[in-house]
C-alpha atoms as a PDB file:
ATOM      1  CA  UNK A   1      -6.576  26.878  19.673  1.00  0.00           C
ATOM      2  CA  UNK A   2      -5.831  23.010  19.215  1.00  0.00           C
ATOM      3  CA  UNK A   3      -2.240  22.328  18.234  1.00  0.00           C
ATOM      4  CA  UNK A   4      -1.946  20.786  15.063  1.00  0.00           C
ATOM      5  CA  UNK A   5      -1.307  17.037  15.108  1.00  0.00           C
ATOM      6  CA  UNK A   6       2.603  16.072  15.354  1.00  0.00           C
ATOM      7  CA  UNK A   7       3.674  12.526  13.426  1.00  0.00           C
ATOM      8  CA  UNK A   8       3.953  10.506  16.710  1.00  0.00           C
ATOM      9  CA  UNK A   9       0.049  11.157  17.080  1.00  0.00           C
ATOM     10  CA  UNK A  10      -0.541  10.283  13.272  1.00  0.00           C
ATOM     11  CA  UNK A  11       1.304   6.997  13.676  1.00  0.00           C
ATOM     12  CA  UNK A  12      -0.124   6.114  17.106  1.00  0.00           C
ATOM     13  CA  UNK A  13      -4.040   7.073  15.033  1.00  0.00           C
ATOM     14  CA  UNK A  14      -2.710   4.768  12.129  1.00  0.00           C
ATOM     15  CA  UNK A  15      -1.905   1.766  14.551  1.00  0.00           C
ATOM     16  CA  UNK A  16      -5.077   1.943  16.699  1.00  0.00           C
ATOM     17  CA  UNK A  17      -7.142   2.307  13.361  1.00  0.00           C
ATOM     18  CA  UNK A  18      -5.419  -0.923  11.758  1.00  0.00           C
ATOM     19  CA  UNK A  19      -5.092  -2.768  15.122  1.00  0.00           C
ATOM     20  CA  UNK A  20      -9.085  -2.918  15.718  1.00  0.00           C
ATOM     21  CA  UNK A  21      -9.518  -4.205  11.951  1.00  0.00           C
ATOM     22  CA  UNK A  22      -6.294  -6.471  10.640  1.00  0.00           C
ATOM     23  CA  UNK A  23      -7.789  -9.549  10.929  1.00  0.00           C
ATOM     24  CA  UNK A  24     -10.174  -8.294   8.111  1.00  0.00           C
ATOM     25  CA  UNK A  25      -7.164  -7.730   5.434  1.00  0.00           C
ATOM     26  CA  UNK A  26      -5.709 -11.274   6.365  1.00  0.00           C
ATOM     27  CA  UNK A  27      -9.138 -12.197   4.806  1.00  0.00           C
ATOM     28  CA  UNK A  28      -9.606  -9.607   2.364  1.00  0.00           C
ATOM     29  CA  UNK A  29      -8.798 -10.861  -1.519  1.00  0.00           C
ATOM     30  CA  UNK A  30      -7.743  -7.575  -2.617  1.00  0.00           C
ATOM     31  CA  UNK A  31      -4.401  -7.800  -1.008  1.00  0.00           C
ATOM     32  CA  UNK A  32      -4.711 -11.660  -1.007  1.00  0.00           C
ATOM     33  CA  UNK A  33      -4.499 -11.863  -4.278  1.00  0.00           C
ATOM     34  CA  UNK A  34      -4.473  -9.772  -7.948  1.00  0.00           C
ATOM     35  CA  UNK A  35      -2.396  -9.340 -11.252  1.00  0.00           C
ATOM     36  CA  UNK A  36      -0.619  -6.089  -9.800  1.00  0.00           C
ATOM     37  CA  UNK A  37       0.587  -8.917  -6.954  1.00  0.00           C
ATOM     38  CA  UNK A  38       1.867 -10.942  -9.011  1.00  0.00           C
ATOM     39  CA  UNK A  39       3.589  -7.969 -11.990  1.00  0.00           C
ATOM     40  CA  UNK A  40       5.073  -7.011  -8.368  1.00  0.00           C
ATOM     41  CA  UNK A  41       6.705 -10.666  -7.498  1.00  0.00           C
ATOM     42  CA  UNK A  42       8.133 -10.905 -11.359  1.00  0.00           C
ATOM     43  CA  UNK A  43       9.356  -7.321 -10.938  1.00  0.00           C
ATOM     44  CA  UNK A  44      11.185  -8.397  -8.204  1.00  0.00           C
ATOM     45  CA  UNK A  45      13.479 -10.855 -10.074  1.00  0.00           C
ATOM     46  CA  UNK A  46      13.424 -13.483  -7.323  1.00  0.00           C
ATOM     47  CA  UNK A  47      16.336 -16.103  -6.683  1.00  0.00           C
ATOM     48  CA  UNK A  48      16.342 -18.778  -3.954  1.00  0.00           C
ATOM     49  CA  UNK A  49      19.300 -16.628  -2.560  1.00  0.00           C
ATOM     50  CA  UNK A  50      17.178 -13.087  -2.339  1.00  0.00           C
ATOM     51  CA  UNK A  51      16.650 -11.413   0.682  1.00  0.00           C
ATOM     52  CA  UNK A  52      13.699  -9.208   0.620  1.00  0.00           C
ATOM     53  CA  UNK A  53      11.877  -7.003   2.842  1.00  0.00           C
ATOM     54  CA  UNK A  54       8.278  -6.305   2.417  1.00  0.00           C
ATOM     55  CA  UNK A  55       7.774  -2.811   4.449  1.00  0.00           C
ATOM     56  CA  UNK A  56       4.616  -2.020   5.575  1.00  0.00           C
ATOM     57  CA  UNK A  57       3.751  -5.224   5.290  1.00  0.00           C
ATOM     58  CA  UNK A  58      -0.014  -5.633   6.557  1.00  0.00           C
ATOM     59  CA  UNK A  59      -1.481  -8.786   7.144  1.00  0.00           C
ATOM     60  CA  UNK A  60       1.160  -9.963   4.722  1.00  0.00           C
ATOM     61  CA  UNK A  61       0.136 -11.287   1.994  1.00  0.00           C
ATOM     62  CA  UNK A  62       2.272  -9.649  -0.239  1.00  0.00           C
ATOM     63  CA  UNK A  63       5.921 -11.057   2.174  1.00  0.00           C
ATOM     64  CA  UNK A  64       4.340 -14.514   1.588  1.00  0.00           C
ATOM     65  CA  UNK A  65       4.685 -14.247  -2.299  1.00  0.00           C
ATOM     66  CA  UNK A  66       7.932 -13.012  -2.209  1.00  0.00           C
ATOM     67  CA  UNK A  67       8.815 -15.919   0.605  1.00  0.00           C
ATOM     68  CA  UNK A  68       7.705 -18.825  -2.555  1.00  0.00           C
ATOM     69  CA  UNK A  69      10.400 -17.731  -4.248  1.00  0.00           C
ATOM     70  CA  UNK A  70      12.687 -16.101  -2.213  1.00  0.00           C
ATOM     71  CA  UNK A  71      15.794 -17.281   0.297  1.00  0.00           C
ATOM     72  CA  UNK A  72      13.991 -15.262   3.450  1.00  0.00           C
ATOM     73  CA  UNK A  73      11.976 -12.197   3.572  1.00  0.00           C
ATOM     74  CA  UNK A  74      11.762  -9.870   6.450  1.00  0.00           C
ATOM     75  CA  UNK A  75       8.203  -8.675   6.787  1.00  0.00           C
ATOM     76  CA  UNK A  76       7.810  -5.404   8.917  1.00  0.00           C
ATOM     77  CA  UNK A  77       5.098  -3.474  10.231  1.00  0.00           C
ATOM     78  CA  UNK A  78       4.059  -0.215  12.065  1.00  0.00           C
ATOM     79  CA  UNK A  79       1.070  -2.313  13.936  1.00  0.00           C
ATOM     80  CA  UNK A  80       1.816  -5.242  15.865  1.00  0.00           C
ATOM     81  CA  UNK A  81      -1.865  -6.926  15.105  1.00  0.00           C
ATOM     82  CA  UNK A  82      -0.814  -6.960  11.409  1.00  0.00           C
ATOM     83  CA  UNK A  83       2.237  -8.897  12.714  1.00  0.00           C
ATOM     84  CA  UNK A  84       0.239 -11.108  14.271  1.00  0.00           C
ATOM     85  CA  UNK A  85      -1.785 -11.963  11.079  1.00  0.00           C
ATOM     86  CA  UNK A  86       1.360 -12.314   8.912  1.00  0.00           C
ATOM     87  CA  UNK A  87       2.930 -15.111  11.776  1.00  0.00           C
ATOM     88  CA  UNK A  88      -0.574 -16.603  11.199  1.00  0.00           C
ATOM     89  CA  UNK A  89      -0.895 -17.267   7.604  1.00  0.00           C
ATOM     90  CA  UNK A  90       2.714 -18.330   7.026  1.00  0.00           C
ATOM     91  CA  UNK A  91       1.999 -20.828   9.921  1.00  0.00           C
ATOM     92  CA  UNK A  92      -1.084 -22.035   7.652  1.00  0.00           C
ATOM     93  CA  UNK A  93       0.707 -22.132   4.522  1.00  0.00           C
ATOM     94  CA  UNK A  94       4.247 -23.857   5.779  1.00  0.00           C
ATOM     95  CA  UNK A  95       6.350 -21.076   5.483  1.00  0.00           C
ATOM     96  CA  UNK A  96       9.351 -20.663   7.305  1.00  0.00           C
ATOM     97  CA  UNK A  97      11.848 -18.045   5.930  1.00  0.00           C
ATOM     98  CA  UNK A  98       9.736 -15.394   6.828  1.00  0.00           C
ATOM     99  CA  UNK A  99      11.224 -12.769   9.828  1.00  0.00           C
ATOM    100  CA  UNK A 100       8.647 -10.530  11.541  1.00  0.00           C
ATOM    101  CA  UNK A 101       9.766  -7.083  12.447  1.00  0.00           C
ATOM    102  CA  UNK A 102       7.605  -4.221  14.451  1.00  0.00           C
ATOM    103  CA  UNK A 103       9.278  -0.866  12.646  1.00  0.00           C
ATOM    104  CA  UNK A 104       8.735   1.813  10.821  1.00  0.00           C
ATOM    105  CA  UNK A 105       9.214   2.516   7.234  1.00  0.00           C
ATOM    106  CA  UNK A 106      10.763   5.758   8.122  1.00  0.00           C
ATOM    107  CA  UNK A 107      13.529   4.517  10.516  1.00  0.00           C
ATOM    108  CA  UNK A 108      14.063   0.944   9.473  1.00  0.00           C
ATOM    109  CA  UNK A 109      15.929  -1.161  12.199  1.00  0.00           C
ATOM    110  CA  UNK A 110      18.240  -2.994   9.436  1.00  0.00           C
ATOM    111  CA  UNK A 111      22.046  -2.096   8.419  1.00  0.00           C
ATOM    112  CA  UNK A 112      22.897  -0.572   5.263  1.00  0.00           C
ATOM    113  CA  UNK A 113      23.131  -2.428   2.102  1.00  0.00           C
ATOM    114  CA  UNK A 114      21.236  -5.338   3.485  1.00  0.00           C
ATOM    115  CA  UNK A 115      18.919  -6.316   1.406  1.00  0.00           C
ATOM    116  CA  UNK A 116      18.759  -7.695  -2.433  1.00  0.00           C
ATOM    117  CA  UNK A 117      14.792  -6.583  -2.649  1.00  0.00           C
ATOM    118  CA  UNK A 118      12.461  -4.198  -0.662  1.00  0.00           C
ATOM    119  CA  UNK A 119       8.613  -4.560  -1.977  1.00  0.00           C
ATOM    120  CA  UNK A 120       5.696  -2.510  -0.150  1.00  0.00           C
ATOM    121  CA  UNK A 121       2.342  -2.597  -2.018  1.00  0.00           C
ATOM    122  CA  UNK A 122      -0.900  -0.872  -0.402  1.00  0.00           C
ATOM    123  CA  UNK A 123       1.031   0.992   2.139  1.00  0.00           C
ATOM    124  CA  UNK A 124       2.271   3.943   0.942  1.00  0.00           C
ATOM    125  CA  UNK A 125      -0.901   6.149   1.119  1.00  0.00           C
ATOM    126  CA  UNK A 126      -0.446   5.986   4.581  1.00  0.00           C
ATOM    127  CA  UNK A 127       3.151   7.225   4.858  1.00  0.00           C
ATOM    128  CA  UNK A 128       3.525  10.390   6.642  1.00  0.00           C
ATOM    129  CA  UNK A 129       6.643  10.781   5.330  1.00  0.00           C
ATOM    130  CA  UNK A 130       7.002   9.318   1.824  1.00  0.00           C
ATOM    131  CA  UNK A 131      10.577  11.057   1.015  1.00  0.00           C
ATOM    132  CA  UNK A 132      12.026   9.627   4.245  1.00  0.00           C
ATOM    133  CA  UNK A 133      11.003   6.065   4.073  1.00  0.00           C
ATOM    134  CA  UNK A 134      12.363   5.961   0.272  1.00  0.00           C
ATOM    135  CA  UNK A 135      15.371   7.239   1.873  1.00  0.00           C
ATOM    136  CA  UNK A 136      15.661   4.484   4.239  1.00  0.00           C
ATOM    137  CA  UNK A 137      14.675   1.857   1.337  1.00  0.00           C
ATOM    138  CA  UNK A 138      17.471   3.214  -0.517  1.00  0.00           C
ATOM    139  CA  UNK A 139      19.740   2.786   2.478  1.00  0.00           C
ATOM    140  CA  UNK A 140      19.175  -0.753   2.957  1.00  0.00           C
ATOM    141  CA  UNK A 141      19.507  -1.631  -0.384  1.00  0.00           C
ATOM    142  CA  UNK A 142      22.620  -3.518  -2.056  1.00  0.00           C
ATOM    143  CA  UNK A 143      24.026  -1.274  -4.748  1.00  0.00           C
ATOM    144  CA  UNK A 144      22.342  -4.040  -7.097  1.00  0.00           C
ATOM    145  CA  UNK A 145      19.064  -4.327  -5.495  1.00  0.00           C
ATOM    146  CA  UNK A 146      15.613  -3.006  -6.632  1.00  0.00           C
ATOM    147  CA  UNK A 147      12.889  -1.616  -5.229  1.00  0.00           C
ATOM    148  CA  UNK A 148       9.279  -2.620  -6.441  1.00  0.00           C
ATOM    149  CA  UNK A 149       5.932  -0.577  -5.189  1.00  0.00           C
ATOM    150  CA  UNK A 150       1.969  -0.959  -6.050  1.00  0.00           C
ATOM    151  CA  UNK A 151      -0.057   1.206  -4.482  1.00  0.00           C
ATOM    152  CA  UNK A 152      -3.262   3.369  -5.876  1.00  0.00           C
ATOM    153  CA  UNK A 153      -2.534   6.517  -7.724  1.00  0.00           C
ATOM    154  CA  UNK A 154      -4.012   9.355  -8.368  1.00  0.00           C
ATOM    155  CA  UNK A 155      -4.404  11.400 -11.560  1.00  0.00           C
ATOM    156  CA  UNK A 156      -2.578  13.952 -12.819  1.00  0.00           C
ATOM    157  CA  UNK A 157      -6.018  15.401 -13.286  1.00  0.00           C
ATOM    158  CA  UNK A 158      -6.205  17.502 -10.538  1.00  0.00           C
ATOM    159  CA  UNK A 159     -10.138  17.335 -10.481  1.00  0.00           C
ATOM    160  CA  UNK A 160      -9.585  13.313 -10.197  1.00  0.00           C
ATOM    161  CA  UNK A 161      -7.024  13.512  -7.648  1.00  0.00           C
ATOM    162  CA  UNK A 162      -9.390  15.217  -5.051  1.00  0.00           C
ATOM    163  CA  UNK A 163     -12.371  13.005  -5.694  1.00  0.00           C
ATOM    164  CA  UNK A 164     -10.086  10.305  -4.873  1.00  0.00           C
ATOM    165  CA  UNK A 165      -8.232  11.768  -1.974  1.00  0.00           C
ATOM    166  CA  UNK A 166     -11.581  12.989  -0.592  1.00  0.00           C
ATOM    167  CA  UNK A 167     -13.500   9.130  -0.724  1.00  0.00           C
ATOM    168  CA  UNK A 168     -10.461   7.404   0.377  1.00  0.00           C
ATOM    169  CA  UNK A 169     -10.271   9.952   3.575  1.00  0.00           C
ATOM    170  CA  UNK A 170     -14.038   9.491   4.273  1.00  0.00           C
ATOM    171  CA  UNK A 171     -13.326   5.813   3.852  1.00  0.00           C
ATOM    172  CA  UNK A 172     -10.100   5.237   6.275  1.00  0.00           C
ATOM    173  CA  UNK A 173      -9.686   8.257   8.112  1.00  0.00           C
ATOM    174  CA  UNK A 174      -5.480   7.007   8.682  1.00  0.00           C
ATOM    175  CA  UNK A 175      -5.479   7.743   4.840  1.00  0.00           C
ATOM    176  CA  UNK A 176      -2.587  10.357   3.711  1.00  0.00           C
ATOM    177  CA  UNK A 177      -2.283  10.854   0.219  1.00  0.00           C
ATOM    178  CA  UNK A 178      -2.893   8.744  -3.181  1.00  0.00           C
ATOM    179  CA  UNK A 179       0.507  10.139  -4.985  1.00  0.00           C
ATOM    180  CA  UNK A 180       0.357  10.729  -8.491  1.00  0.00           C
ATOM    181  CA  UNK A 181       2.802   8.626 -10.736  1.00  0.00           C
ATOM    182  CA  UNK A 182       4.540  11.794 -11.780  1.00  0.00           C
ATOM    183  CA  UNK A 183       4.653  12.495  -7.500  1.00  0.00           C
ATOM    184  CA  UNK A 184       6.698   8.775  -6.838  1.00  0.00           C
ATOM    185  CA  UNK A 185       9.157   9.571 -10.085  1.00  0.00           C
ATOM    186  CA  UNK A 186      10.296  13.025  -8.288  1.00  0.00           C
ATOM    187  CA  UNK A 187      10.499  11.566  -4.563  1.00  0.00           C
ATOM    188  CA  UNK A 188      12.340   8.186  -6.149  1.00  0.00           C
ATOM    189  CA  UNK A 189      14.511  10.599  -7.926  1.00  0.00           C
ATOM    190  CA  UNK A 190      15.101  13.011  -4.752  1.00  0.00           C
ATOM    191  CA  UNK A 191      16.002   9.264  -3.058  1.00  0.00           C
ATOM    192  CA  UNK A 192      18.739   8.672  -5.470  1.00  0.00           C
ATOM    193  CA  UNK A 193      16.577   5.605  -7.393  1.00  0.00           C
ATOM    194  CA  UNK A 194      15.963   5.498 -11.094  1.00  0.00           C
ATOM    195  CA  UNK A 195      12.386   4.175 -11.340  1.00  0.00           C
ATOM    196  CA  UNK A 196       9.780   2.634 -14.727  1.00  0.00           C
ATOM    197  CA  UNK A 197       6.542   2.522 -14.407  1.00  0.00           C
ATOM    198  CA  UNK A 198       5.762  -1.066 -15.584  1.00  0.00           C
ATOM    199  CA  UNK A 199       2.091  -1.611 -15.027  1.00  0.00           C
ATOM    200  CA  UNK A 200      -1.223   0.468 -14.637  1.00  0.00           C
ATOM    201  CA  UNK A 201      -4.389  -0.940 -13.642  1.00  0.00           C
ATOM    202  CA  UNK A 202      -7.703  -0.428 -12.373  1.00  0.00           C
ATOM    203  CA  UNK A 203      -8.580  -1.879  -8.844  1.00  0.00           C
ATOM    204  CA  UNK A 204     -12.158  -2.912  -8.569  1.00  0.00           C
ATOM    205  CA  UNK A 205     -13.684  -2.957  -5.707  1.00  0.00           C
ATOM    206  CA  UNK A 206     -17.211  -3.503  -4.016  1.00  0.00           C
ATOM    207  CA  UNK A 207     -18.256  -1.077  -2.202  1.00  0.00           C
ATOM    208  CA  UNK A 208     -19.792  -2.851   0.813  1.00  0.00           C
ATOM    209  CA  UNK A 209     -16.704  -4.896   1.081  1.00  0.00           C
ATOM    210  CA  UNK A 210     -14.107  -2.244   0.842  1.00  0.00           C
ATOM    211  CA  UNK A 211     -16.042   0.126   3.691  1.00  0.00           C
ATOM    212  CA  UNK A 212     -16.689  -2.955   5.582  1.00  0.00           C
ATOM    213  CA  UNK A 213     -12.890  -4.268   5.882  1.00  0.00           C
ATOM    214  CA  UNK A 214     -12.412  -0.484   7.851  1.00  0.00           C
ATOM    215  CA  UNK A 215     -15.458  -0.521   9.702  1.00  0.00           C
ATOM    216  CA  UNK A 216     -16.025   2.698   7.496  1.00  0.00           C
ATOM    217  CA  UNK A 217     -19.341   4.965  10.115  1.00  0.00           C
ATOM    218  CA  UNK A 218     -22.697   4.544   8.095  1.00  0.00           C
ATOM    219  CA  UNK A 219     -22.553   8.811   8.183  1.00  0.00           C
ATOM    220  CA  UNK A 220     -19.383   8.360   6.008  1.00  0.00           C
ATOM    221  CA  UNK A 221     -20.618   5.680   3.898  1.00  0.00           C
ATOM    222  CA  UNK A 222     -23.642   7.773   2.912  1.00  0.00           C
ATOM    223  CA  UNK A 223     -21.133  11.069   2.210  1.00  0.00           C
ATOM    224  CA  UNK A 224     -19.169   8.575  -0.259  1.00  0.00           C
ATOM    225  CA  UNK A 225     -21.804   7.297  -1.829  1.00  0.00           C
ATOM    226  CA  UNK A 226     -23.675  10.883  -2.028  1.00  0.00           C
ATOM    227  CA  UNK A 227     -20.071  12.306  -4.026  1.00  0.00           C
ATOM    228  CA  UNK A 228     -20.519   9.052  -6.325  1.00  0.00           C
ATOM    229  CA  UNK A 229     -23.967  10.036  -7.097  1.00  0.00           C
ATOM    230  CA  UNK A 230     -23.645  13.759  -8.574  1.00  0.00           C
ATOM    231  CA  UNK A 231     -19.619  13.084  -9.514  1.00  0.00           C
ATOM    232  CA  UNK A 232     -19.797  14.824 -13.296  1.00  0.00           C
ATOM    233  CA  UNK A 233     -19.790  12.727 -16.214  1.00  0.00           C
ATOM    234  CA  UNK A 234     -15.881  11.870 -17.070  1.00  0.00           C
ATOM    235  CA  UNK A 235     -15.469  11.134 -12.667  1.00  0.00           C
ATOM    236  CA  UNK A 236     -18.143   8.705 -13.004  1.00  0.00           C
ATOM    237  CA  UNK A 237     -16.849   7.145 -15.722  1.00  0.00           C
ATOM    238  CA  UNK A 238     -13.341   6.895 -15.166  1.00  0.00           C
ATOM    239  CA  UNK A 239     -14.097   5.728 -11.672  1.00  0.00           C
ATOM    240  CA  UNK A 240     -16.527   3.195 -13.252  1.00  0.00           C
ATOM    241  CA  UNK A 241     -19.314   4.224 -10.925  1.00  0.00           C
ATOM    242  CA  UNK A 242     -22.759   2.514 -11.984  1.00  0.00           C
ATOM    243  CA  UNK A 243     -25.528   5.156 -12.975  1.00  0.00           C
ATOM    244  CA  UNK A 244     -27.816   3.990 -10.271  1.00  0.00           C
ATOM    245  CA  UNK A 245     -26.859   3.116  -6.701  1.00  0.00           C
ATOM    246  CA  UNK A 246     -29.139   1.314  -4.490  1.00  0.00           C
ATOM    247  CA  UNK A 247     -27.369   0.142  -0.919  1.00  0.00           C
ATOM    248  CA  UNK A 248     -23.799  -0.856  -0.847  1.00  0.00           C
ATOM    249  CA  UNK A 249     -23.962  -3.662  -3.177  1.00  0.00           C
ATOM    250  CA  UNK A 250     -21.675  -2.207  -6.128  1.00  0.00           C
ATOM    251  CA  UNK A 251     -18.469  -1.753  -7.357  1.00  0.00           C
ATOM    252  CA  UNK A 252     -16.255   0.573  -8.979  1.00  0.00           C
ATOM    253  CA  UNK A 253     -12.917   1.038  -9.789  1.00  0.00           C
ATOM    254  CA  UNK A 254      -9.767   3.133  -8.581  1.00  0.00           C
ATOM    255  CA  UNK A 255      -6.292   3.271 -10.711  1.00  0.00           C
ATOM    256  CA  UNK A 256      -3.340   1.783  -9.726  1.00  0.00           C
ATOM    257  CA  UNK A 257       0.206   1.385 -10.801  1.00  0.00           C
ATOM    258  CA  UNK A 258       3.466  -1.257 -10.418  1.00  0.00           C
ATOM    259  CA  UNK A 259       6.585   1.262 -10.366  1.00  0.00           C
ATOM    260  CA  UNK A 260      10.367  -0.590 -10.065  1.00  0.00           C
ATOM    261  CA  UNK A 261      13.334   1.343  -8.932  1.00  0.00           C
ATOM    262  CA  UNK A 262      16.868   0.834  -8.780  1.00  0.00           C
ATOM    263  CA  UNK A 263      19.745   2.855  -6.897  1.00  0.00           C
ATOM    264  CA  UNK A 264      21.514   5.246  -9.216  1.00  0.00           C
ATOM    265  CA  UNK A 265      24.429   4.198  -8.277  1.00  0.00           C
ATOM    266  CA  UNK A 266      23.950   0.455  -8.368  1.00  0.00           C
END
């Protein structure tokens, strides 16, 4: 019998899968850009004092917003190629309060109460351990600072959640879990952070893109697009999927959400 799979052999999965395909999210214009981006940046109550960390930063598009506005941001990853990617944009774009940081969310290398912001958005779902990294966020945080997060959620519809959990998996196979809103309130709460949501929204994406940015096996595209297909009616239409698919060339949407948290104590 195979022993199940311990987190040091998740995470070391999670950076070979994102080290063979970062160079496609510095490109990609879902994390580039988007309104959740930029509900995320206001959220975050920028001065030109602020230090912020983006954790789980990715290619880093979402550290380079913050860096506009604030005094320096500390951008850290679990995958050094996404490092990489980050040190090349902010080259491109004149940037230079940016600090690049190989960690992980779940034992962040940083002192307590060191930070006036910590942002993450489109990370999350790949946390193997959710509770600890809020932990950690909470940790590093001034008593005044606040913690901002977009990621995709799932329902509270349990029939939903699956069909999510169950295409994203197919999709990325370093894919955890999609928490549901009411999920985040209970770990945030567990964390010692009083959280709002402040935005919902539906991410559209194309399908050909979105399986093409993680080099997503034809066999699995074709299982994806086969659940699509005979999804019941209120699936197919709260996912937005088109009545007729032909190839890859479509989109649909997923839901999202912008939650802000501050310590209870602050």
């Amino acid at each position: 019998m195979t022993a199940p799979a311990q987190p040091a052999d998740i995470k070391s999965h999670v950076q070979r899968q994102f080290a063979a395909v970062a160079a496609n999210y510095r490109s990609s214009q879902v994390h580039a850009a988007g309104a959740d981006l930029d509900t995320l940046v206001t959220a975050a109550d920028l001065q030109a004092d602020t230090l912020a960390l983006d954790a789980g930063c990715g290619a880093g598009h979402t550290a380079l917003a913050l860096a506009r506005r604030a005094g320096k941001v500390y951008a850290c990853d679990f995958t050094r190629a996404m490092l990489e990617q980050v040190e090349a944009l902010a080259s491109e774009r004149g940037l230079r309060n940016l600090a690049l940081q190989q960690a992980d969310v779940e034992r962040l290398p940083y002192p307590a109460a060191s930070f006036d912001v910590v942002a993450t958005r489109y990370s999350a779902h790949h946390w193997h351990q959710p509770q600890r990294a809020l932990t950690e966020f909470r940790r590093v945080l001034k008593p005044a600072g606040v913690f901002v997060i977009s990621d995709i959620m799932a329902s509270e519809d349990y029939a939903q959640d699956t069909f999510l959990q169950t295409i994203e998996l197919l999709r990325d196979p370093s894919h955890v879990r999609d928490f549901r809103v009411s999920e985040w309130r209970a770990m945030l709460r567990a964390a010692g952070f009083v959280a709002e949501v402040i935005e919902r929204f539906p991410l559209r994406l194309h399908f050909a893109t979105w399986t093409r940015r993680m080099r997503t096996p034809k066999s699995n595209r074709d299982m994806i697009k086969s659940l699509f297909a005979g999804a019941p009616t209120d699936i197919r239409r709260d996912f937005d999927i088109p009545a007729q698919i032909r190839g890859d060339d479509f989109t649909f949407t997923i839901p999202g959400a912008v939650i802000r948290a501050w310590r209870a104590d602050g």
